[in-house]
PDB file of N, CA and C in Angstrom:
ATOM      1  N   UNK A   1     157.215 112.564 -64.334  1.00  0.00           N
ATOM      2  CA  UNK A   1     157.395 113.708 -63.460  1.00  0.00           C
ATOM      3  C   UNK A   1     156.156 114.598 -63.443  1.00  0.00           C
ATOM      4  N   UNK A   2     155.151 114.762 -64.118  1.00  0.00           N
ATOM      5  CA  UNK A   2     154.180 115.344 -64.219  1.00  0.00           C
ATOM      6  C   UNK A   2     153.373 114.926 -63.353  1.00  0.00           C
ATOM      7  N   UNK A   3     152.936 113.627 -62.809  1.00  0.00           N
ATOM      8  CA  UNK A   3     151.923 113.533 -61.795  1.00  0.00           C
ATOM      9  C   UNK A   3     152.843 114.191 -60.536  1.00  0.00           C
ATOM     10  N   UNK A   4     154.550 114.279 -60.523  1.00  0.00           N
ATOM     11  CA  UNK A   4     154.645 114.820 -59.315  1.00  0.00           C
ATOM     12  C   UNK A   4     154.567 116.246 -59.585  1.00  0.00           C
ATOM     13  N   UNK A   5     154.551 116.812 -60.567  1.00  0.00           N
ATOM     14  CA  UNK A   5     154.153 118.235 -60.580  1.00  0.00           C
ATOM     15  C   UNK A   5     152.964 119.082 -60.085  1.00  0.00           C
ATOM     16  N   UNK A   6     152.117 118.172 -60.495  1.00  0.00           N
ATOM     17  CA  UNK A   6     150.554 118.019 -60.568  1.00  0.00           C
ATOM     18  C   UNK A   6     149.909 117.786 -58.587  1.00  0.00           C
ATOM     19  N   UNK A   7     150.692 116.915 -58.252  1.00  0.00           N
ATOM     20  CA  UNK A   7     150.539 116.727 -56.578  1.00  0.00           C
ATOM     21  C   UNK A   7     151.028 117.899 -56.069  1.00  0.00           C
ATOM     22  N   UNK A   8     152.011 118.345 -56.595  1.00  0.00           N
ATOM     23  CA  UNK A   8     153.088 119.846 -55.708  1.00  0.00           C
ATOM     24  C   UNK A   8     151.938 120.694 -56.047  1.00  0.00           C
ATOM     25  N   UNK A   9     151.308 120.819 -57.017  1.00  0.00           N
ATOM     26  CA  UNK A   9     150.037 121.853 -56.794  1.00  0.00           C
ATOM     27  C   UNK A   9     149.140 121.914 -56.273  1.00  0.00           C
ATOM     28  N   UNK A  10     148.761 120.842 -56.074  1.00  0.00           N
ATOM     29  CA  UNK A  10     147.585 120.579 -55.342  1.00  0.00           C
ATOM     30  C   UNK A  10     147.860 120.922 -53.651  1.00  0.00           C
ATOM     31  N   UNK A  11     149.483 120.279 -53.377  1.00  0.00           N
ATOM     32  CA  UNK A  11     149.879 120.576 -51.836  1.00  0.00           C
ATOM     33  C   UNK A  11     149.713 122.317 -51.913  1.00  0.00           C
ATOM     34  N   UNK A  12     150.467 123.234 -52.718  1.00  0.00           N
ATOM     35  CA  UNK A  12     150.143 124.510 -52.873  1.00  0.00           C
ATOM     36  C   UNK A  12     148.764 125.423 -52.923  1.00  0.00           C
ATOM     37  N   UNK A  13     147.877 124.496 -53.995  1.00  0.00           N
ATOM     38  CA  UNK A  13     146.624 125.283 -53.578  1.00  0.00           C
ATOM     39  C   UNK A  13     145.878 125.271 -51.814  1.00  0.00           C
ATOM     40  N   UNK A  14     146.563 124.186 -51.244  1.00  0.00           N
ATOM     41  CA  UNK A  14     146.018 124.218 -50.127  1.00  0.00           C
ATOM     42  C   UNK A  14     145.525 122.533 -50.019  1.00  0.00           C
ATOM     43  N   UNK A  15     145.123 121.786 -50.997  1.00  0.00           N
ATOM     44  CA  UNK A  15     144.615 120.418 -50.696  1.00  0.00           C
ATOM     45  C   UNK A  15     145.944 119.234 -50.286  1.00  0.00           C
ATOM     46  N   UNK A  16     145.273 119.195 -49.176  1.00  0.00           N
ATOM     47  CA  UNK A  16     146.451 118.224 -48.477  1.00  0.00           C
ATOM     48  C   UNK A  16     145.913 116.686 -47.873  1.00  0.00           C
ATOM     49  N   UNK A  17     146.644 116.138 -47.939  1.00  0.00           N
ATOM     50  CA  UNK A  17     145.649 114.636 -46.826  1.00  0.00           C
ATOM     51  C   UNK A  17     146.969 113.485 -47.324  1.00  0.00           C
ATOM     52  N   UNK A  18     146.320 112.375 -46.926  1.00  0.00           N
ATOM     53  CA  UNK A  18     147.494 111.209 -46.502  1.00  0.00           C
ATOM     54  C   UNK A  18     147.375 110.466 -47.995  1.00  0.00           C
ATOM     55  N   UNK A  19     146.383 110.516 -48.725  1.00  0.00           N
ATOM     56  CA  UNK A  19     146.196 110.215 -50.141  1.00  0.00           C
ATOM     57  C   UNK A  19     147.554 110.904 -51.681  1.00  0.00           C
ATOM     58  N   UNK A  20     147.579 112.067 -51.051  1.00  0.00           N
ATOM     59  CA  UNK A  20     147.991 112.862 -51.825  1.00  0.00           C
ATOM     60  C   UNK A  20     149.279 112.497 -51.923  1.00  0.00           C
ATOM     61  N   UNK A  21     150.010 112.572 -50.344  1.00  0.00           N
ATOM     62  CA  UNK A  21     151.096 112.415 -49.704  1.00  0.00           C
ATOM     63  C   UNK A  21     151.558 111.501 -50.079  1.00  0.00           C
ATOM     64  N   UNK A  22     150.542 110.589 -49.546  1.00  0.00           N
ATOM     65  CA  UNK A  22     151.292 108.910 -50.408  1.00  0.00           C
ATOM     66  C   UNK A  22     151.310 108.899 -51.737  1.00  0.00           C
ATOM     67  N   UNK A  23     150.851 109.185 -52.075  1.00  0.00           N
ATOM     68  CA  UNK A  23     151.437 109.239 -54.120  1.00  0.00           C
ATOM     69  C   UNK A  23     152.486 109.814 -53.925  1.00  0.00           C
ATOM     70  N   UNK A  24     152.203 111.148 -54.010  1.00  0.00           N
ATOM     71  CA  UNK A  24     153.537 111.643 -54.039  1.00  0.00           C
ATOM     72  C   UNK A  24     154.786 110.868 -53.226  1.00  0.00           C
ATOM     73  N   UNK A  25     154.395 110.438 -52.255  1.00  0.00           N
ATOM     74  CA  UNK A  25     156.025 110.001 -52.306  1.00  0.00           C
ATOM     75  C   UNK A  25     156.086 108.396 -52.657  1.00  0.00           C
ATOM     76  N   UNK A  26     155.340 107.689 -53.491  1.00  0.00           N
ATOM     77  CA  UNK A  26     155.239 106.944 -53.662  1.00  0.00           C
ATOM     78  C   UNK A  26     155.919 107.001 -55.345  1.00  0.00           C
ATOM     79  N   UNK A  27     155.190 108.244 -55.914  1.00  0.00           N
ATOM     80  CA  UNK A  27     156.295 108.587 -57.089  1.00  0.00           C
ATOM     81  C   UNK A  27     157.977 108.839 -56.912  1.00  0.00           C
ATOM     82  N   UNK A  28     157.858 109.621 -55.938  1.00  0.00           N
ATOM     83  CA  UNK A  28     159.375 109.875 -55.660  1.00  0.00           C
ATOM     84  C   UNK A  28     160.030 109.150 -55.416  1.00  0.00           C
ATOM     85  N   UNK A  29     159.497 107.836 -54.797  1.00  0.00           N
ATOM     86  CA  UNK A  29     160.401 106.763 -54.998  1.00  0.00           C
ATOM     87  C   UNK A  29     160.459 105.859 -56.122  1.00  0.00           C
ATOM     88  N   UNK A  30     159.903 106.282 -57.159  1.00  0.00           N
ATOM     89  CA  UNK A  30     159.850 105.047 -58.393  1.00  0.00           C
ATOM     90  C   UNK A  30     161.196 106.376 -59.069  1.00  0.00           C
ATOM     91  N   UNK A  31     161.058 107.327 -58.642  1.00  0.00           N
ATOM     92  CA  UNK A  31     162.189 108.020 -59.131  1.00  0.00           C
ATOM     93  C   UNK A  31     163.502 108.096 -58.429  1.00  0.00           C
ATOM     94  N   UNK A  32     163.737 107.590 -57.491  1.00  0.00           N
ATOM     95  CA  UNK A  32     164.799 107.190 -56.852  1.00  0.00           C
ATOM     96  C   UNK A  32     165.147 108.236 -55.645  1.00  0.00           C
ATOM     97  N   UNK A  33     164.103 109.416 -55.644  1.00  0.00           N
ATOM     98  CA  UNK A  33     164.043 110.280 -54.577  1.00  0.00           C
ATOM     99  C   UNK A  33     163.560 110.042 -53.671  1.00  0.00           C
ATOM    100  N   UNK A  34     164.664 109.455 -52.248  1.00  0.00           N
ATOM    101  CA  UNK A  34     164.333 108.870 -51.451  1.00  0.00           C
ATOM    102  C   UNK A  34     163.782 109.628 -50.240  1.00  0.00           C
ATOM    103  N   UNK A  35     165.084 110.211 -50.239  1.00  0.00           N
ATOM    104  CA  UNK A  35     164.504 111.977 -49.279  1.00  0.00           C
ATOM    105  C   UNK A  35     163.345 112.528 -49.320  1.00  0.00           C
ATOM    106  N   UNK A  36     163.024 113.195 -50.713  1.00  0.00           N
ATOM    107  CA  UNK A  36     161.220 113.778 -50.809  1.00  0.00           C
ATOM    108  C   UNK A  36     160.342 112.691 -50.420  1.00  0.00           C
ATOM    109  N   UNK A  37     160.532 110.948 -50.639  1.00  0.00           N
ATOM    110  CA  UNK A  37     159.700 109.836 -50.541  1.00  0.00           C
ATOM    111  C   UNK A  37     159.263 109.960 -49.257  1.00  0.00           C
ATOM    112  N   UNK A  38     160.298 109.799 -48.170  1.00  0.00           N
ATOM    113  CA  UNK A  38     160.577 109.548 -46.622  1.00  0.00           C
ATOM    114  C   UNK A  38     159.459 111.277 -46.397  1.00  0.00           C
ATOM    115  N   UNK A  39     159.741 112.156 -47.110  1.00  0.00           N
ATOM    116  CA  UNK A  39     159.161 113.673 -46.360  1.00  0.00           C
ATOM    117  C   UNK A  39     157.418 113.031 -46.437  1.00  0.00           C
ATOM    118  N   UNK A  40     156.970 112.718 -47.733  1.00  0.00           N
ATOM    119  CA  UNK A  40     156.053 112.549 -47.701  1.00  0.00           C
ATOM    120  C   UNK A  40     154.968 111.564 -47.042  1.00  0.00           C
ATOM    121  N   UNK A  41     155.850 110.790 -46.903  1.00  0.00           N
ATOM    122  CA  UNK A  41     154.848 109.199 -46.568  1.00  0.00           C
ATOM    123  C   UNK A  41     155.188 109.434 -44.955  1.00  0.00           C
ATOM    124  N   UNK A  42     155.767 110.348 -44.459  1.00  0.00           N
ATOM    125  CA  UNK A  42     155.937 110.485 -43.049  1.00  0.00           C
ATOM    126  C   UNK A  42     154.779 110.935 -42.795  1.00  0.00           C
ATOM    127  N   UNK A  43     154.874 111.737 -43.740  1.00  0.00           N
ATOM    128  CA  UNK A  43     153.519 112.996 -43.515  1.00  0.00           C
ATOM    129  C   UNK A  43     152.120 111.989 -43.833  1.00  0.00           C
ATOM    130  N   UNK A  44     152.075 111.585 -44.391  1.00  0.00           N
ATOM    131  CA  UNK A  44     150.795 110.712 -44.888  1.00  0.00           C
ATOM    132  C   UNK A  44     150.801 109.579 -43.636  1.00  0.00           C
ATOM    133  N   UNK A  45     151.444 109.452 -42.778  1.00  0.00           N
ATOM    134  CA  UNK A  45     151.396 108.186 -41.780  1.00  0.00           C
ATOM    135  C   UNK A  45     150.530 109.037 -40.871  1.00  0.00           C
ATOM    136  N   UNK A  46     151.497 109.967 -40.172  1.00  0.00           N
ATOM    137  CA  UNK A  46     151.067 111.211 -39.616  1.00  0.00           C
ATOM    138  C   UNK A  46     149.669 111.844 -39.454  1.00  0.00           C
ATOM    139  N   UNK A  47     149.090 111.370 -40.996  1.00  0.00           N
ATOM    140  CA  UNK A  47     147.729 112.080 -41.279  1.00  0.00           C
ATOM    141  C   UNK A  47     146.797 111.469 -40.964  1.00  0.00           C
ATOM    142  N   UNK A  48     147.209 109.793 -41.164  1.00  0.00           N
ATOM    143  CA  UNK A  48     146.768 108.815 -40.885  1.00  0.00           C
ATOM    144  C   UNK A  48     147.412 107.991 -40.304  1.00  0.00           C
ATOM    145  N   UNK A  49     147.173 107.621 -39.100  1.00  0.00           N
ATOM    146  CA  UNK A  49     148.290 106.339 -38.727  1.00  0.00           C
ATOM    147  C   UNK A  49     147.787 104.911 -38.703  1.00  0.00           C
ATOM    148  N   UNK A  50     146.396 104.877 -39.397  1.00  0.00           N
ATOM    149  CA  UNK A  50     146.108 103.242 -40.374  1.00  0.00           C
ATOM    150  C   UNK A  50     146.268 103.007 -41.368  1.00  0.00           C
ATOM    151  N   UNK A  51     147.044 103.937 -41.985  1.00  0.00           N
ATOM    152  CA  UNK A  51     147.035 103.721 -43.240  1.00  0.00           C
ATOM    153  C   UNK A  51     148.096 102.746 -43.637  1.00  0.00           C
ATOM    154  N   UNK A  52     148.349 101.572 -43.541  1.00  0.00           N
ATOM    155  CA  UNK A  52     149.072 100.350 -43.625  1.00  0.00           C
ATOM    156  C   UNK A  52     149.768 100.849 -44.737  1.00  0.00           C
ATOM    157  N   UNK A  53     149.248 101.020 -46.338  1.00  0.00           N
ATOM    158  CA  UNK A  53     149.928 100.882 -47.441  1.00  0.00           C
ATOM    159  C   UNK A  53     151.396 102.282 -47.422  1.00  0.00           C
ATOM    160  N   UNK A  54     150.686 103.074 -46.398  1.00  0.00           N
ATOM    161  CA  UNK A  54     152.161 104.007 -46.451  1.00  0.00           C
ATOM    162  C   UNK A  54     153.012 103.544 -45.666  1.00  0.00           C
ATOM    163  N   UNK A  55     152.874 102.638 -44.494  1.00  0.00           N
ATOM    164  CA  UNK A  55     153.865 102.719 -43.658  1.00  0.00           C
ATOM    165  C   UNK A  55     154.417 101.666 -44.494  1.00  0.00           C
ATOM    166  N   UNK A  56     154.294 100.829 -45.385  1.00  0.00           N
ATOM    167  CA  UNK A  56     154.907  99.428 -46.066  1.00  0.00           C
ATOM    168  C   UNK A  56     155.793 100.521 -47.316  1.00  0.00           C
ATOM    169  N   UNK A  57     155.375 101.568 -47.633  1.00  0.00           N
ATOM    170  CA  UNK A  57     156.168 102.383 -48.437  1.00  0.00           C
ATOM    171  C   UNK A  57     157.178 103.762 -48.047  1.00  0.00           C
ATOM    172  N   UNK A  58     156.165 104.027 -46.705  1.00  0.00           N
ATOM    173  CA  UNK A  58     157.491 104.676 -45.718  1.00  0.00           C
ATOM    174  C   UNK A  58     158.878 103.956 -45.700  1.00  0.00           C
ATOM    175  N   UNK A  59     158.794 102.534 -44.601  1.00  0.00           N
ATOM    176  CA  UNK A  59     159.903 101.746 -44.764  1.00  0.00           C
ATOM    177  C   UNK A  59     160.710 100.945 -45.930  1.00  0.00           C
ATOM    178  N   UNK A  60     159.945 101.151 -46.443  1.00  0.00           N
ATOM    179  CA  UNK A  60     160.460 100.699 -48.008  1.00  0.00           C
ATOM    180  C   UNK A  60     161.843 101.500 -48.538  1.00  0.00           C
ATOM    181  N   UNK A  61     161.357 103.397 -48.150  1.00  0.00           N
ATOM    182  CA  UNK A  61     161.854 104.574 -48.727  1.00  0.00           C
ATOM    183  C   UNK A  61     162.826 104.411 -47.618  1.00  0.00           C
ATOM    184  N   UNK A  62     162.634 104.628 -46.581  1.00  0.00           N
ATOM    185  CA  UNK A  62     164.031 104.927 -45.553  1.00  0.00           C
ATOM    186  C   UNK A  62     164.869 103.434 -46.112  1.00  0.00           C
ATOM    187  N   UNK A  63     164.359 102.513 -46.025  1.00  0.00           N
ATOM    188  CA  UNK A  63     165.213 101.587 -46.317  1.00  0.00           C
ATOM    189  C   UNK A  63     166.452 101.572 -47.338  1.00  0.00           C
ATOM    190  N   UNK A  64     165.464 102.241 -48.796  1.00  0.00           N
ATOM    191  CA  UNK A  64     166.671 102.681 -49.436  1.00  0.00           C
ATOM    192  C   UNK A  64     167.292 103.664 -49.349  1.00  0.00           C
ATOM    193  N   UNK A  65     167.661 104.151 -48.380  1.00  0.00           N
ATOM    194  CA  UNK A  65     168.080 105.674 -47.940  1.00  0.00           C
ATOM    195  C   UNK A  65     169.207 105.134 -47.436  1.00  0.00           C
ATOM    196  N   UNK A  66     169.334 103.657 -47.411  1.00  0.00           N
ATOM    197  CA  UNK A  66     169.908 103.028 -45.698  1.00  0.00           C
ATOM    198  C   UNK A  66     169.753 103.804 -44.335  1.00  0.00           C
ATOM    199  N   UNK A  67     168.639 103.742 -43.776  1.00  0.00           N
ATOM    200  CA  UNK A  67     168.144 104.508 -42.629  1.00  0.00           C
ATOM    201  C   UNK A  67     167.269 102.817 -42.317  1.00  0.00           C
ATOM    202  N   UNK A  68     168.121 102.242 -41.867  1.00  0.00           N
ATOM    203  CA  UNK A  68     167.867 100.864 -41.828  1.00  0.00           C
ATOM    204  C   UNK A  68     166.908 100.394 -40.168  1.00  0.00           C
ATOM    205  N   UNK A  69     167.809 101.312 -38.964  1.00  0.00           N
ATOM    206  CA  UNK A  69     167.485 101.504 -37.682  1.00  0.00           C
ATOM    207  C   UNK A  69     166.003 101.765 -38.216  1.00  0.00           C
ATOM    208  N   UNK A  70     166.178 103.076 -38.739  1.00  0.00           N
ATOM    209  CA  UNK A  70     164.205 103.956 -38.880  1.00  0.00           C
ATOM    210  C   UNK A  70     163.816 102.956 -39.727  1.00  0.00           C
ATOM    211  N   UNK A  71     163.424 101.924 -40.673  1.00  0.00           N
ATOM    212  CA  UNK A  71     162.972 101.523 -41.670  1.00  0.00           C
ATOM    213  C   UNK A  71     162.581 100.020 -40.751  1.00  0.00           C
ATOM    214  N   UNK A  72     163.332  99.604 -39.398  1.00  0.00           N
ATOM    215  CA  UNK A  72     162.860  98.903 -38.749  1.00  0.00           C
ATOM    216  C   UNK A  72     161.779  98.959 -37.960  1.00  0.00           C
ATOM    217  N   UNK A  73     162.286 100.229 -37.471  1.00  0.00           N
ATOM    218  CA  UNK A  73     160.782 100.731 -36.552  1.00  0.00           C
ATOM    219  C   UNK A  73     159.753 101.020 -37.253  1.00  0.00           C
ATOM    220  N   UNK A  74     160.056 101.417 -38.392  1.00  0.00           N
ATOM    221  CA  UNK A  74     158.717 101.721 -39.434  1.00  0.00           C
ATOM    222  C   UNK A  74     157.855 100.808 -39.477  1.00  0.00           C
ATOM    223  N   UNK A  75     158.602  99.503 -40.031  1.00  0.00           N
ATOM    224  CA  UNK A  75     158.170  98.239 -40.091  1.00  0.00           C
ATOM    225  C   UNK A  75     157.139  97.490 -39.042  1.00  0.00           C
ATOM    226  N   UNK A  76     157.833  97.462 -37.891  1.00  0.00           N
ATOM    227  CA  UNK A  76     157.220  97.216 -36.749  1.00  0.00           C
ATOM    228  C   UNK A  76     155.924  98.049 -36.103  1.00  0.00           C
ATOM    229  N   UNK A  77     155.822  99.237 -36.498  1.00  0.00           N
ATOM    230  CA  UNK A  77     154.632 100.384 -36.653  1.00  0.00           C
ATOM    231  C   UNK A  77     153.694  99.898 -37.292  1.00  0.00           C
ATOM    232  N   UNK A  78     154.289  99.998 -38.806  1.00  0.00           N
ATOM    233  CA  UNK A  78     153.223  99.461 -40.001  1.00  0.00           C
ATOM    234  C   UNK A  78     152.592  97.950 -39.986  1.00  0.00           C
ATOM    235  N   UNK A  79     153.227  96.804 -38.932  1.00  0.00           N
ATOM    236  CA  UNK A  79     152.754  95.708 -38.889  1.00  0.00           C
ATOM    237  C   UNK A  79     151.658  95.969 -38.104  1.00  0.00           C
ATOM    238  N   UNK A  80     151.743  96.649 -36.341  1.00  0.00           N
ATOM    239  CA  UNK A  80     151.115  96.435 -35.478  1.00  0.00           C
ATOM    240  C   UNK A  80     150.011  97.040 -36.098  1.00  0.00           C
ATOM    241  N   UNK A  81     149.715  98.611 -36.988  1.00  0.00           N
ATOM    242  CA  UNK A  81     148.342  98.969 -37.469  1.00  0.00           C
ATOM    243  C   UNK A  81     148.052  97.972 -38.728  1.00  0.00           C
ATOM    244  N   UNK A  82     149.066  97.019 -39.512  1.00  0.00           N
ATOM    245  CA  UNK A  82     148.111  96.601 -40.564  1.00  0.00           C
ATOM    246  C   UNK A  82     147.336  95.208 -39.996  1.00  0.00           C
ATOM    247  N   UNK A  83     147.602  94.531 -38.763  1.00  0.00           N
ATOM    248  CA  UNK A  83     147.418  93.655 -38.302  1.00  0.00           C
ATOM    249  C   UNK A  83     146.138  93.968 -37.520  1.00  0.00           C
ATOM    250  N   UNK A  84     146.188  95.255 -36.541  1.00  0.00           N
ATOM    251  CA  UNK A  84     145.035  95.927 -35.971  1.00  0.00           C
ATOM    252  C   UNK A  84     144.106  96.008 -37.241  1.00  0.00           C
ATOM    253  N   UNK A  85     144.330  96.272 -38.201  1.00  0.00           N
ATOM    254  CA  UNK A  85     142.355  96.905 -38.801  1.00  0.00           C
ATOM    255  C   UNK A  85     142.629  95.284 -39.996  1.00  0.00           C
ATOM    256  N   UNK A  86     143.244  94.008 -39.556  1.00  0.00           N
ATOM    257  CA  UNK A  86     142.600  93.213 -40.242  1.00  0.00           C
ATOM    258  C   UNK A  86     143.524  93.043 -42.086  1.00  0.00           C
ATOM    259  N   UNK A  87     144.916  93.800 -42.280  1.00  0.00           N
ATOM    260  CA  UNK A  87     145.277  94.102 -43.539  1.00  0.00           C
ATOM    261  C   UNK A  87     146.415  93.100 -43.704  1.00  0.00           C
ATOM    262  N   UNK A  88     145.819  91.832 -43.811  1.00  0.00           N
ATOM    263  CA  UNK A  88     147.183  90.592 -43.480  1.00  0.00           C
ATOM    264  C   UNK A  88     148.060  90.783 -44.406  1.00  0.00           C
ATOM    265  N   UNK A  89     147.938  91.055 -46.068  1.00  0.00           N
ATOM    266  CA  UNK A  89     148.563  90.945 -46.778  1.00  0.00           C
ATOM    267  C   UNK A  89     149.656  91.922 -46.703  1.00  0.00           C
ATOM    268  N   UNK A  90     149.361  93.326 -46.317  1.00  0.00           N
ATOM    269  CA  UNK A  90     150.364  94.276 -46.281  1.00  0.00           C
ATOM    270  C   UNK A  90     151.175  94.109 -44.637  1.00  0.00           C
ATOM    271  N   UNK A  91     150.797  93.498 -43.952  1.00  0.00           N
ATOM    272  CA  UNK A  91     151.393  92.943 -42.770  1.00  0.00           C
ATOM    273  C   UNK A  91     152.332  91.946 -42.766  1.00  0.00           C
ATOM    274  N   UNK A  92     151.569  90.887 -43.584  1.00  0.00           N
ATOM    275  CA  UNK A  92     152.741  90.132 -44.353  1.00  0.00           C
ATOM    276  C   UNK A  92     154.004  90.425 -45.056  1.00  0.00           C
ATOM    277  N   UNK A  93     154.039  91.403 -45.521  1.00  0.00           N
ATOM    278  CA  UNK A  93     154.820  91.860 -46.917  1.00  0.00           C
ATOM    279  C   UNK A  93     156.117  92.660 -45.924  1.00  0.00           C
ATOM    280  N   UNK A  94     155.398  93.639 -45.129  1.00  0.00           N
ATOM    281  CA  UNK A  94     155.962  94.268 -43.974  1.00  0.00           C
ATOM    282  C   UNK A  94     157.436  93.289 -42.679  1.00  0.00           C
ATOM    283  N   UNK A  95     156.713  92.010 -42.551  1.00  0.00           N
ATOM    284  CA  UNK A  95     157.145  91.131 -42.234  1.00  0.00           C
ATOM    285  C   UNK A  95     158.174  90.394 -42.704  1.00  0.00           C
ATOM    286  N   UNK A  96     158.599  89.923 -43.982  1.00  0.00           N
ATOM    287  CA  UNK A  96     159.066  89.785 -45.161  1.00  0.00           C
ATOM    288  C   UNK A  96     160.184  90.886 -44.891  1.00  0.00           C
ATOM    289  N   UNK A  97     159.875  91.797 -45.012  1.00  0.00           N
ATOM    290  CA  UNK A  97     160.889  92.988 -45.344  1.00  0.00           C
ATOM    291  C   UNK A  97     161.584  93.010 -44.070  1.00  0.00           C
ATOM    292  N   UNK A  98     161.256  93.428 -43.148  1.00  0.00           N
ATOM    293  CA  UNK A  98     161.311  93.205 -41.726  1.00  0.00           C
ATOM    294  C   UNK A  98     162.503  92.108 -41.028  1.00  0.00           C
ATOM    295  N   UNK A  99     161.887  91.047 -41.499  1.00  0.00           N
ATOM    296  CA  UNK A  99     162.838  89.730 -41.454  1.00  0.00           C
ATOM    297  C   UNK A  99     164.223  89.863 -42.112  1.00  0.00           C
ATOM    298  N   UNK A 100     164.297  90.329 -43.216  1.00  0.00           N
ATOM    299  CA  UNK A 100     165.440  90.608 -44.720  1.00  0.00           C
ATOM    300  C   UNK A 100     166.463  91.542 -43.373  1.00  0.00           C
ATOM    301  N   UNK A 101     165.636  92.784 -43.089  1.00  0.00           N
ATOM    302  CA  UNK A 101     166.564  93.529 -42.776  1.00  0.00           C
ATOM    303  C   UNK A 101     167.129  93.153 -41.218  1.00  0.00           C
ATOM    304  N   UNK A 102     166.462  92.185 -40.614  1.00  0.00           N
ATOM    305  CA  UNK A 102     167.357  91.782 -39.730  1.00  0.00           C
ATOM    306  C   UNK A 102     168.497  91.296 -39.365  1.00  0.00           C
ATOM    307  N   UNK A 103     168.035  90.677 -41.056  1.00  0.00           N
ATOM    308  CA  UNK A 103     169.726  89.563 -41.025  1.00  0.00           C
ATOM    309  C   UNK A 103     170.736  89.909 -41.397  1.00  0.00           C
ATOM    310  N   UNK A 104     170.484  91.586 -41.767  1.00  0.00           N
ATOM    311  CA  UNK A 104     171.897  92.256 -42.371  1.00  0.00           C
ATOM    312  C   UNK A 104     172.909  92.445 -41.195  1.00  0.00           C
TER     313      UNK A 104
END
């Protein structure tokens, strides 16, 4: 819980960006906080919208939220930019996930 303490300050002093964001909610989801996860990595897509590795952890987070509809479109977002700048592996993975949740 301390690196997420440590990020909440940093958002407070004023330093913000899609780096930050994505940790942080990249922690919040190893903590099962799916809600703060989804606030953040929205925001970090937002900041950036190439940033492949959040949108594969955006949909990841709504997914376990069951926000299954949003965690599709996420998916389909995060493929078309990780595929655009060349990021097969996280496109792949995206895909994978993608596929899973279709067949529910």
């Amino acid at each position: 819980m301390v690196e997420i303490n440590s990020l909440e300050s940093m958002l407070e002093s004023g330093q913000d960006n899609a780096l930050i964001r994505f940790t942080l909610g990249s922690a919040f989801m190893q903590n099962q906080k799916f809600e703060q996860a989804i606030e953040h990595l929205a925001k970090a897509v937002e900041m950036d919208p190439g940033y492949s590795a959040a949108w594969k952890n955006y949909g990841k987070a709504l997914e376990q939220n069951d926000q299954i509809d949003d965690a599709i479109d996420v998916y389909r977002k995060g493929i078309t930019t990780a595929e655009a700048k060349g990021d097969k592996q996280t496109a792949k993975e995206m895909n994978v996930f993608l596929k899973r949740l279709s067949k529910k």
